[in-house]
C-alpha atoms as a PDB file:
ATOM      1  CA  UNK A   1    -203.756  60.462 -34.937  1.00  0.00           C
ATOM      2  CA  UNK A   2    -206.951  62.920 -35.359  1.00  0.00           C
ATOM      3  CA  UNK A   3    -205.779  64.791 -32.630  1.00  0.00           C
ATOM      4  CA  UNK A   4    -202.250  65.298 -34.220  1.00  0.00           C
ATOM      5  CA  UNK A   5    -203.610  66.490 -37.562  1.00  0.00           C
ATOM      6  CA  UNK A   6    -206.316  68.994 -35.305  1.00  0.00           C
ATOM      7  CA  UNK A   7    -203.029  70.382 -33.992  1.00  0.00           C
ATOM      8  CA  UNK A   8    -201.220  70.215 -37.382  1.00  0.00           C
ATOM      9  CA  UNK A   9    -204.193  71.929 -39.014  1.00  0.00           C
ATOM     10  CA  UNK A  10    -204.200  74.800 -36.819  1.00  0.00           C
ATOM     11  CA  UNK A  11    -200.384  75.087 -36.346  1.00  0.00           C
ATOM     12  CA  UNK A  12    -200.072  78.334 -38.272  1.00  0.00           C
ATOM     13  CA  UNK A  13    -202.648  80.115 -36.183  1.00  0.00           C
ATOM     14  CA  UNK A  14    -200.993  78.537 -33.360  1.00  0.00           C
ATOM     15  CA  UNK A  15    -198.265  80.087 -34.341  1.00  0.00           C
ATOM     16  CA  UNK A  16    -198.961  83.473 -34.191  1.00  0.00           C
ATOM     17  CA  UNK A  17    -200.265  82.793 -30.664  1.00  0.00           C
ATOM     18  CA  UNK A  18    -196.982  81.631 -29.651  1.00  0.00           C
ATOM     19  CA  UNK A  19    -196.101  85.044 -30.373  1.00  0.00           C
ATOM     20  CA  UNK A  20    -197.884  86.692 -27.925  1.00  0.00           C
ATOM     21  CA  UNK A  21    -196.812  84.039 -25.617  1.00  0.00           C
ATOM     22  CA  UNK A  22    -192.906  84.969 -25.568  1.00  0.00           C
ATOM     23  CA  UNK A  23    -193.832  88.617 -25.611  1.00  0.00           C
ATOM     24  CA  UNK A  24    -196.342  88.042 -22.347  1.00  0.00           C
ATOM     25  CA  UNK A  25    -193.315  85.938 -20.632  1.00  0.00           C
ATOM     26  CA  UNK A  26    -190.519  88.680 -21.752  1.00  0.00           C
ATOM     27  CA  UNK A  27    -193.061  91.146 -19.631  1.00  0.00           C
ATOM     28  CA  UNK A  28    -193.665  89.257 -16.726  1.00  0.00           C
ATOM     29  CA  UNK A  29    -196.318  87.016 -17.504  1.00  0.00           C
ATOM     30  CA  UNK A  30    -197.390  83.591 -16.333  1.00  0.00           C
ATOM     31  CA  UNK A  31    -197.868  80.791 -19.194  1.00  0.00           C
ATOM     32  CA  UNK A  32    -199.773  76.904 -18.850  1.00  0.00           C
ATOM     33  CA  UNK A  33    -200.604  74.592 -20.300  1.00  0.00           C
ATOM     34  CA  UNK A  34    -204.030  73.630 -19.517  1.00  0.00           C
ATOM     35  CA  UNK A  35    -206.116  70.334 -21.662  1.00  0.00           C
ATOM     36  CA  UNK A  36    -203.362  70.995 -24.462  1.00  0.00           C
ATOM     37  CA  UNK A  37    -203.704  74.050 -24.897  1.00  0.00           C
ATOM     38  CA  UNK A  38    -200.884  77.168 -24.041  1.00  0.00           C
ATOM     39  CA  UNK A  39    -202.832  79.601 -21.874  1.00  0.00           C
ATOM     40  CA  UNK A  40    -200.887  83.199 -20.859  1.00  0.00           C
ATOM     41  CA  UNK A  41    -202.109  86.044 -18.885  1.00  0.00           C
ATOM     42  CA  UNK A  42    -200.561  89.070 -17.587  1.00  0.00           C
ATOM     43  CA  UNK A  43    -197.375  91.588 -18.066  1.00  0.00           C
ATOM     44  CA  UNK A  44    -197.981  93.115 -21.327  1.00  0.00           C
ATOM     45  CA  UNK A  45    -201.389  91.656 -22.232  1.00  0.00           C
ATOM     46  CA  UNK A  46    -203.624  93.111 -20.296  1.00  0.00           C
ATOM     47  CA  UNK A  47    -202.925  96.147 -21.783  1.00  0.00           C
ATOM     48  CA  UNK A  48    -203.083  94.648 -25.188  1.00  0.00           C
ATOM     49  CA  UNK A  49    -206.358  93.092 -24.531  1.00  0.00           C
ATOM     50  CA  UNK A  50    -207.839  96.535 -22.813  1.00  0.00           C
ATOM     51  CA  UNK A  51    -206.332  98.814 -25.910  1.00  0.00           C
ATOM     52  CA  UNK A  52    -205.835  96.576 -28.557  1.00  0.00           C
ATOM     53  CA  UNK A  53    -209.216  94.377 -29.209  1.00  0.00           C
ATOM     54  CA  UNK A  54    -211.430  96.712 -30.861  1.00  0.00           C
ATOM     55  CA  UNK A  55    -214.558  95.904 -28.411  1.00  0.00           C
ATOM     56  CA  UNK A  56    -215.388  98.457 -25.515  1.00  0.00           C
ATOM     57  CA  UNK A  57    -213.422  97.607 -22.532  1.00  0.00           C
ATOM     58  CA  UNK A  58    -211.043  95.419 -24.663  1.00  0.00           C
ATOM     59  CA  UNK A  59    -211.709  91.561 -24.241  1.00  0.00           C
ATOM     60  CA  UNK A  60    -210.699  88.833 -20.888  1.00  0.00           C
ATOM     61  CA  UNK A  61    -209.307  86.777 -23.412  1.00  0.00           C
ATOM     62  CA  UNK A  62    -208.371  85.663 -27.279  1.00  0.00           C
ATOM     63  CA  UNK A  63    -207.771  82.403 -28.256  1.00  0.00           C
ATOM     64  CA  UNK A  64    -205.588  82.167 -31.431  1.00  0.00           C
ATOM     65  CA  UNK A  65    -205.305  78.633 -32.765  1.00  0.00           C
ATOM     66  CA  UNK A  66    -204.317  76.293 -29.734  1.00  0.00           C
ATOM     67  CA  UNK A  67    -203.094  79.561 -27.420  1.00  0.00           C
ATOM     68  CA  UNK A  68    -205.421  81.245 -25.121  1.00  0.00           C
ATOM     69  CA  UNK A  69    -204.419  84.730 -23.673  1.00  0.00           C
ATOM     70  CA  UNK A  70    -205.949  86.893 -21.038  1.00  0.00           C
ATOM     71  CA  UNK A  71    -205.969  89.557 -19.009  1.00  0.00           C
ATOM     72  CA  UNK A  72    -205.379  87.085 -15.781  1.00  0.00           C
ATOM     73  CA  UNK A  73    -205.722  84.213 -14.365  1.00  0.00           C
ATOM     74  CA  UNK A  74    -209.473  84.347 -13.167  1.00  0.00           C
ATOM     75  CA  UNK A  75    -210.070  85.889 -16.364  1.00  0.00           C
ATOM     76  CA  UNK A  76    -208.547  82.178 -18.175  1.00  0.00           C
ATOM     77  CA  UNK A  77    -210.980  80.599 -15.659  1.00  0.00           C
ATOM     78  CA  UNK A  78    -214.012  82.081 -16.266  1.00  0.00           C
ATOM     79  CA  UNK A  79    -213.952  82.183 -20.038  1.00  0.00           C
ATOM     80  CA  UNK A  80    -212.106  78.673 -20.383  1.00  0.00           C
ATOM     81  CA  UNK A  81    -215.424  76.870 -21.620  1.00  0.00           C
ATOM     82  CA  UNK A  82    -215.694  79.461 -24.216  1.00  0.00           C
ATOM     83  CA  UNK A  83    -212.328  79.877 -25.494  1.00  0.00           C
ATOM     84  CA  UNK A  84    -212.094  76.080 -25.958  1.00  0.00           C
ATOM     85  CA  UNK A  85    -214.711  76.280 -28.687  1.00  0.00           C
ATOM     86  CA  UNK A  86    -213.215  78.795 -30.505  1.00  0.00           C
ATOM     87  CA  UNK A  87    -209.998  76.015 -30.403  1.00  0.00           C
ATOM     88  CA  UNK A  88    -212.434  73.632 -31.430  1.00  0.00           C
ATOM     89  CA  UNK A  89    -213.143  76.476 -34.273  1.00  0.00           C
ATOM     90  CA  UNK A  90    -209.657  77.207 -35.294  1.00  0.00           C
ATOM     91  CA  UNK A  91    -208.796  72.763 -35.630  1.00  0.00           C
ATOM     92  CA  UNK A  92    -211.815  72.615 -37.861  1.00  0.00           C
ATOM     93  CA  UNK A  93    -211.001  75.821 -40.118  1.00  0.00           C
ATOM     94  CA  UNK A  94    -207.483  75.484 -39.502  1.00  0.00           C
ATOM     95  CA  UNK A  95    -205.361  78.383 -41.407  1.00  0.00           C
ATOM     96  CA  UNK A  96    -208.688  79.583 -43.065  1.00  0.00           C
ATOM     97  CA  UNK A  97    -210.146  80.470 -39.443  1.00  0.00           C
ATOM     98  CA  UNK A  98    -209.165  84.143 -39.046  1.00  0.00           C
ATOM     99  CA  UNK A  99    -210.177  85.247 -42.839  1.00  0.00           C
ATOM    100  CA  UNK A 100    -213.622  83.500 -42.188  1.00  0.00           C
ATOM    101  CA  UNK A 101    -214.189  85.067 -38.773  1.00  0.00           C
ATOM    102  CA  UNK A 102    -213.752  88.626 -40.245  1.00  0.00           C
ATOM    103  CA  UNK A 103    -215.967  87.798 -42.975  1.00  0.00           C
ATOM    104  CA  UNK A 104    -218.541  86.700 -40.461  1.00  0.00           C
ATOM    105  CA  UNK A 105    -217.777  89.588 -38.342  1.00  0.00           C
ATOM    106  CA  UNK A 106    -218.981  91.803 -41.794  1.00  0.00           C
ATOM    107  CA  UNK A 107    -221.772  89.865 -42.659  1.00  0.00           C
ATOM    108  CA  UNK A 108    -223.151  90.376 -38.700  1.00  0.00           C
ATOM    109  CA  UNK A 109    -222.835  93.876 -39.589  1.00  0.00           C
ATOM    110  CA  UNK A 110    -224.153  94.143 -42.571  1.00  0.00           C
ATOM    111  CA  UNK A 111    -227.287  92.618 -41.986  1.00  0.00           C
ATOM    112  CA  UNK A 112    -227.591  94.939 -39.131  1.00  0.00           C
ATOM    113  CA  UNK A 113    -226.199  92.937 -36.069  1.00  0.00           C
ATOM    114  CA  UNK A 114    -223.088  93.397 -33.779  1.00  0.00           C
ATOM    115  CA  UNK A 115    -220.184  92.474 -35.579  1.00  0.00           C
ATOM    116  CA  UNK A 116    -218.898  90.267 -33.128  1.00  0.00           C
ATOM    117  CA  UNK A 117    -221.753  89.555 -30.697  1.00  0.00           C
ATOM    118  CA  UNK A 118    -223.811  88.365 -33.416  1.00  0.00           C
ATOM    119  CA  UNK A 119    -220.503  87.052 -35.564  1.00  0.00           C
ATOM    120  CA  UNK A 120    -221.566  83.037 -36.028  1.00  0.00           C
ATOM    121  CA  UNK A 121    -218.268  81.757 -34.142  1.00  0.00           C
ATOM    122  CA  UNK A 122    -219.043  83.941 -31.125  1.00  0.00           C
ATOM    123  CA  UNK A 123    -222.610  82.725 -31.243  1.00  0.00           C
ATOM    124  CA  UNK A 124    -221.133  78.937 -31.199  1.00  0.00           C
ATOM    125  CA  UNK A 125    -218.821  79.425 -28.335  1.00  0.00           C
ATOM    126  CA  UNK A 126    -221.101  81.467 -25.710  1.00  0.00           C
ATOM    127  CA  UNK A 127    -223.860  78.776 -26.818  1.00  0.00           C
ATOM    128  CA  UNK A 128    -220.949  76.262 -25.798  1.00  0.00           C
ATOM    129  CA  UNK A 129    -220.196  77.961 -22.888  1.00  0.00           C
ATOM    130  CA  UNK A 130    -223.773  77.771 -21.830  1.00  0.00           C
ATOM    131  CA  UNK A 131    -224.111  74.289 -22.281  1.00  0.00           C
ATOM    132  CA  UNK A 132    -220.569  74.036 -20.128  1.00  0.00           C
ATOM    133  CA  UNK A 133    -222.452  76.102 -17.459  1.00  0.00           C
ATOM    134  CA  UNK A 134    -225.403  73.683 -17.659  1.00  0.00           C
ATOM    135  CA  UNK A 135    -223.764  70.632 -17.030  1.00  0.00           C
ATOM    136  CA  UNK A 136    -221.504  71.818 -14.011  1.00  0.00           C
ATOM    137  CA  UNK A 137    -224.729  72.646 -12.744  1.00  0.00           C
ATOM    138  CA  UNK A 138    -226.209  69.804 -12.870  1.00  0.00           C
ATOM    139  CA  UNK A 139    -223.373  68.371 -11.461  1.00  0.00           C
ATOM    140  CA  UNK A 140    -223.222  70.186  -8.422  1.00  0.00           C
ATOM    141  CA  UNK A 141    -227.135  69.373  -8.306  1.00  0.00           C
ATOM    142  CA  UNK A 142    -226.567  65.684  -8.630  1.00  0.00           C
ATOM    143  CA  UNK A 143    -224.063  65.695  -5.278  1.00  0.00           C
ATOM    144  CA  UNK A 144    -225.904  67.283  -3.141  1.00  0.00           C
ATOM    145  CA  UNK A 145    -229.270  66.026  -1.694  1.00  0.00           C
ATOM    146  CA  UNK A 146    -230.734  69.281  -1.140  1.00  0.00           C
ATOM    147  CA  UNK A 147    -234.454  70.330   0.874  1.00  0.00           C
ATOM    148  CA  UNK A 148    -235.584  71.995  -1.455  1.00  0.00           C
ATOM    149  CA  UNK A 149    -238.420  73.446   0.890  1.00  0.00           C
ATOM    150  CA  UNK A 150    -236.162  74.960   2.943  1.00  0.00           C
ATOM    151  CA  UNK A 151    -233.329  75.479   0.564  1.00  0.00           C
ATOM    152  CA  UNK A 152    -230.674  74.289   2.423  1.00  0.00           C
ATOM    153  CA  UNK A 153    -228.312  70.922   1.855  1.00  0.00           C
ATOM    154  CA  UNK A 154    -229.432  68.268   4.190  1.00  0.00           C
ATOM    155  CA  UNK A 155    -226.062  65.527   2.871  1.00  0.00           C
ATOM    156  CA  UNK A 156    -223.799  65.683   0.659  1.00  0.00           C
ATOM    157  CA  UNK A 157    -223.445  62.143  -1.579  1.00  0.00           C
ATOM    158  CA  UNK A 158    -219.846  60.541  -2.136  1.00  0.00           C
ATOM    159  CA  UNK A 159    -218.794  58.237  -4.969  1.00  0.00           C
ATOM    160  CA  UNK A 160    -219.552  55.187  -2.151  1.00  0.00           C
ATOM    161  CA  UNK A 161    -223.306  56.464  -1.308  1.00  0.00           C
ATOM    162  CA  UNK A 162    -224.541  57.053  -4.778  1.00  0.00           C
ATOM    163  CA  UNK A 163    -226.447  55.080  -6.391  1.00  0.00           C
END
């Protein structure tokens, strides 16, 4: 039921990402669905992305509500962990979300910082994405046995040898 009003909450940003969704498959883009969220990439939004977002070099990817699109597909893979907080973002500030991440935006600039490198949502999703990166690490760490002397993996540990 929580989840349903998370998705209710954010519907109207969702919405508008929905938008860009028809107009990336009307170009030639690829659309998924990916943890519950509607991810799109390709045809017409990489050039939105590269022109559009007003950062140098454009952005990989925007999430808007419970709709993630990118450049491409490696581009949805590599910033996955970070665009799923800012869903996380948009569920808890639901139709309020986009007004308070421009105010944050000005207040990051007005006290001097990047408006959206030091905006607090963008601080809260590459910490997030950090943490992601963290525990696939450690992980990968955990199923390998590895010399570390040598640096080199001396066995690798399955579900049935792990302890």
């Amino acid at each position: 039921m929580l989840r349903l009003l998370a998705y209710l909450w954010a519907a109207p940003n969702t919405a508008i990402g929905l938008v860009l969704v028809l107009l990336a498959v009307a170009g030639g883009g690829r659309t998924r669905i990916v943890s519950g969220v509607v991810e799109a990439y390709g045809g017409p939004l990489d050039w939105l992305l590269r022109r559009l977002v007003p950062l140098p070099g454009g952005a990989a990817a925007v999430t808007i509500g419970h709709v993630v699109v990118a450049r491409s597909a490696p581009d949805l893979d590599r910033t996955r962990a970070h665009e799923r907080v800012h869903v996380r973002q948009y569920e808890r500030w639901g139709p309020a979300f986009l007004v308070a991440y421009a105010i944050a935006s000005g207040v990051a600039a007005a006290r001097g910082g990047a408006a959206y490198r030091d905006n607090c949502f963008e601080r809260e999703a590459y910490a997030g994405r950090e943490a992601h990166a963290v525990r696939e690490a450690d992980a990968v760490r955990d199923a390998y046995a590895v010399d570390e002397q040598n640096d080199h993996v001396i066995a690798t540990r399955t579900p049935e040898t792990q302890e």
